[in-house]
N, C-alpha and C. Protein backbone atom coordinates (compact mmCIF):
# COMPACT_ATOMS: atom_id res chain seq x y z
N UNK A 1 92.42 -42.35 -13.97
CA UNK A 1 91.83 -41.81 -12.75
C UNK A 1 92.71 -42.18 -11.56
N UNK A 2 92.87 -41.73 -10.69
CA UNK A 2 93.33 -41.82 -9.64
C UNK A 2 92.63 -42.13 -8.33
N UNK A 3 93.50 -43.26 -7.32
CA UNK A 3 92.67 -44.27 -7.06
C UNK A 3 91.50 -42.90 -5.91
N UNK A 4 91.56 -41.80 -5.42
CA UNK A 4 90.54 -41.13 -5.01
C UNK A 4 89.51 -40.92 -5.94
N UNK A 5 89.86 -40.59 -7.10
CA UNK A 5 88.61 -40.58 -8.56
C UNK A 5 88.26 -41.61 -8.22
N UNK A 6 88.08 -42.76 -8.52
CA UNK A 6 87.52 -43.88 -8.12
C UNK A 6 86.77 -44.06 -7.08
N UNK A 7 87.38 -43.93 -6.16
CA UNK A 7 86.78 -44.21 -5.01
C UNK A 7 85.16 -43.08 -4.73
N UNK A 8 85.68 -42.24 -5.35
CA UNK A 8 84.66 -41.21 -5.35
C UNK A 8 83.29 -41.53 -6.16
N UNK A 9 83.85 -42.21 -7.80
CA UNK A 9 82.55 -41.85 -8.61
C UNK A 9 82.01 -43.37 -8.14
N UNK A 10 83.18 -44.20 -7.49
CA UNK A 10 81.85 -45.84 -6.94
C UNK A 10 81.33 -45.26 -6.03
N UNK A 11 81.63 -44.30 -4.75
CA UNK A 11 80.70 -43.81 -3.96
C UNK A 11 79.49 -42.93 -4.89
N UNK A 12 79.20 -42.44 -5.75
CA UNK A 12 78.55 -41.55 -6.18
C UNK A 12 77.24 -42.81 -6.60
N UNK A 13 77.82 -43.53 -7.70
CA UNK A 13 77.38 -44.24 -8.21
C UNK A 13 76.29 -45.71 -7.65
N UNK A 14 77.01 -45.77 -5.83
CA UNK A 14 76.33 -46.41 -4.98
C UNK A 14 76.81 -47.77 -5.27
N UNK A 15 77.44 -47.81 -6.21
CA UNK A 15 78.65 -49.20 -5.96
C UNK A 15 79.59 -49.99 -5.36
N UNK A 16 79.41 -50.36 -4.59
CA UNK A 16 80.50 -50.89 -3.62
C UNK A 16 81.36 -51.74 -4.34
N UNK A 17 82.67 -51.93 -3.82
CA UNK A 17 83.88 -52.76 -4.00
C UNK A 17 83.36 -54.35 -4.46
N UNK A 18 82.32 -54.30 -3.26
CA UNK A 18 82.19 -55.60 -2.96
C UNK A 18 81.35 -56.21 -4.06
N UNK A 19 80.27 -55.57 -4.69
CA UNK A 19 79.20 -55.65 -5.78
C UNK A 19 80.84 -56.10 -7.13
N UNK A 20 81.52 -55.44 -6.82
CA UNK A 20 82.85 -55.22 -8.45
C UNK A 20 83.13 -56.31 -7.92
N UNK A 21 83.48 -56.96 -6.86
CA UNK A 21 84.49 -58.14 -6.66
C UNK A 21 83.82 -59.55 -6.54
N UNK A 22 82.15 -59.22 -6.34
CA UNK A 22 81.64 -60.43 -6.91
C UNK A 22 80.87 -60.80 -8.24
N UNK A 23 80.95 -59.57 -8.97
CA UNK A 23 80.64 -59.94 -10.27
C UNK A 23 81.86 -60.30 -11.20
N UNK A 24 83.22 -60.33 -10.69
CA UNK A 24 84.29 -60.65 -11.14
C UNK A 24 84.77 -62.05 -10.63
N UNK A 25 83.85 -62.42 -9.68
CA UNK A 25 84.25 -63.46 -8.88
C UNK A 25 86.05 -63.32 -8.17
N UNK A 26 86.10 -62.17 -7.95
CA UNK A 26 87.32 -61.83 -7.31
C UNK A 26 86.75 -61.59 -5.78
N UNK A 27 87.92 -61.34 -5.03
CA UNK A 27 88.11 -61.06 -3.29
C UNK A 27 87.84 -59.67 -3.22
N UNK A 28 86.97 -58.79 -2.06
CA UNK A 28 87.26 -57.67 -1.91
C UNK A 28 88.51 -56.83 -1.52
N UNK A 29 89.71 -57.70 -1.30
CA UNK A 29 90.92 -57.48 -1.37
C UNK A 29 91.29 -56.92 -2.55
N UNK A 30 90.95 -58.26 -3.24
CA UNK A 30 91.87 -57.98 -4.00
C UNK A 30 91.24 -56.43 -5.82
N UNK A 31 89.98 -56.16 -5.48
CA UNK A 31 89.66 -55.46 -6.00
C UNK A 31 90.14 -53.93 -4.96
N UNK A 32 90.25 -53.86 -3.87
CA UNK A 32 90.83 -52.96 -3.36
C UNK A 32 92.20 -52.22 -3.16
N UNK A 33 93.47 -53.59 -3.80
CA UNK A 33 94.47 -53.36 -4.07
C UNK A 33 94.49 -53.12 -5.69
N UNK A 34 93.91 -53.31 -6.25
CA UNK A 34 93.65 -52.34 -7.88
C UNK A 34 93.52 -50.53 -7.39
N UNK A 35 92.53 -50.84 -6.82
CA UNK A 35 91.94 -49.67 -6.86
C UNK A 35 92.66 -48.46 -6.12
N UNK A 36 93.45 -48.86 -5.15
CA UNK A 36 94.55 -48.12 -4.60
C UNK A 36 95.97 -48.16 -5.15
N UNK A 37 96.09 -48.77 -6.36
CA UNK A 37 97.18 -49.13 -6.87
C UNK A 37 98.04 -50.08 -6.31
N UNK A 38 97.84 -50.83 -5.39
CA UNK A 38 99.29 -51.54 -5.16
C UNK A 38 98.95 -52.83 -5.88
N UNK A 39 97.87 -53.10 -6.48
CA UNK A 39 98.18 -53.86 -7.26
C UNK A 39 97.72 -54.01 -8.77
N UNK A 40 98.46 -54.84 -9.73
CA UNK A 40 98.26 -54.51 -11.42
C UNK A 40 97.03 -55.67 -11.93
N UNK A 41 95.97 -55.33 -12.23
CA UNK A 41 95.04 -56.29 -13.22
C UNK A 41 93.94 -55.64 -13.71
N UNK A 42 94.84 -56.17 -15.08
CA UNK A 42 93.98 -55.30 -16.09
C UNK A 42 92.30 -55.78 -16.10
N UNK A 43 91.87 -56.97 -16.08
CA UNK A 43 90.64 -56.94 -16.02
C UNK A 43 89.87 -56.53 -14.95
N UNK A 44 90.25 -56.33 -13.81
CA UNK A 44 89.73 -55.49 -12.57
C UNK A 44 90.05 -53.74 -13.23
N UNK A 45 91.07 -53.69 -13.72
CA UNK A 45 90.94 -52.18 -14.49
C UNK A 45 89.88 -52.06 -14.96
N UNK A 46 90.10 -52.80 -16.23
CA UNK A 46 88.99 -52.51 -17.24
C UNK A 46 87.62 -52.58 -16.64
N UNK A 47 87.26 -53.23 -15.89
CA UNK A 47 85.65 -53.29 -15.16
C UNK A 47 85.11 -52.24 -14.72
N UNK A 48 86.60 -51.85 -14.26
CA UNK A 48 86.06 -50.50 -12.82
C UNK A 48 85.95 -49.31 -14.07
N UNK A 49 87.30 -49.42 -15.22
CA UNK A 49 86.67 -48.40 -15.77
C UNK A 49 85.67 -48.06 -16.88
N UNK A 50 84.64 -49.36 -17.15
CA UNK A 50 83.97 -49.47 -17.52
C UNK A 50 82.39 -48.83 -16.82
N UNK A 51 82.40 -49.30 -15.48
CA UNK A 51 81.35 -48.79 -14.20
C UNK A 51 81.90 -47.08 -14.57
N UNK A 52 83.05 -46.74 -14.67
CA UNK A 52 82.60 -45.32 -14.25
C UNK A 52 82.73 -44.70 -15.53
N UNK A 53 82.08 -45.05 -16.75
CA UNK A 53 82.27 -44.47 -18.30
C UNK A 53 80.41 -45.02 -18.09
N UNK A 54 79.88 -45.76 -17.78
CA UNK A 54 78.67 -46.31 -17.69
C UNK A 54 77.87 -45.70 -16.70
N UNK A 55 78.42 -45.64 -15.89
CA UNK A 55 77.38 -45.51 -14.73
C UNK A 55 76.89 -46.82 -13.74
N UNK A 56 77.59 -47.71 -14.37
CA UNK A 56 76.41 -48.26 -13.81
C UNK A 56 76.97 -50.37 -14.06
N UNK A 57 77.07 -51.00 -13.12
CA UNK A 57 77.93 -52.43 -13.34
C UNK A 57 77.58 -53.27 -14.41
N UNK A 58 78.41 -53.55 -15.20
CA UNK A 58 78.12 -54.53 -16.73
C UNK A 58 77.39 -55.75 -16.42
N UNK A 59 76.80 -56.15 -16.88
CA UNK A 59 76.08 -57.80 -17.22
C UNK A 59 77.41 -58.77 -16.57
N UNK A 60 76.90 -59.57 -15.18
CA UNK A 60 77.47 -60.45 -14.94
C UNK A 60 78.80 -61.39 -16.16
N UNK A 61 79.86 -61.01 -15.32
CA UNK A 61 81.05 -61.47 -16.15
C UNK A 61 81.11 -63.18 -15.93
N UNK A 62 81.77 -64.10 -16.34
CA UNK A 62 82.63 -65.28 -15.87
C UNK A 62 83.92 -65.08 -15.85
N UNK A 63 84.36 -65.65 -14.37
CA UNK A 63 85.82 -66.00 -14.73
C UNK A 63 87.07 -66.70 -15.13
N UNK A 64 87.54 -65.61 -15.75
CA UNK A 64 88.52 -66.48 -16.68
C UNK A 64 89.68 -67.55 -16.16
């Protein structure tokens, strides 16, 4: 997806950045530089593209 796909189906979905970056215990930065591409992590990948194959944010993660 491309980081506008994204941005689109978390708006659809009523998900904010910020909901992804504290169930990852990550920064809203730094889930925002995934999501625009400038930056690479795969487990912020995999989350986000998990929310938008789901619908909907996974069961509280820990971080690794």
């Amino acid at each position: 997806m491309t980081p506008l796909q994204i941005q689109i189906k978390l708006l659809k979905l009523g998900i904010s950045q910020r909901e992804i970056a504290r169930a990852l215990g990550k920064t809203d930065a730094a889930i925002s530089y995934v999501i625009r591409g400038k930056r690479n992590s795969r487990q912020i990948k995999s989350f986000i593209e998990t929310i938008c194959q789901t619908g909907s944010l996974p069961p509280m993660q820990k971080a690794a």
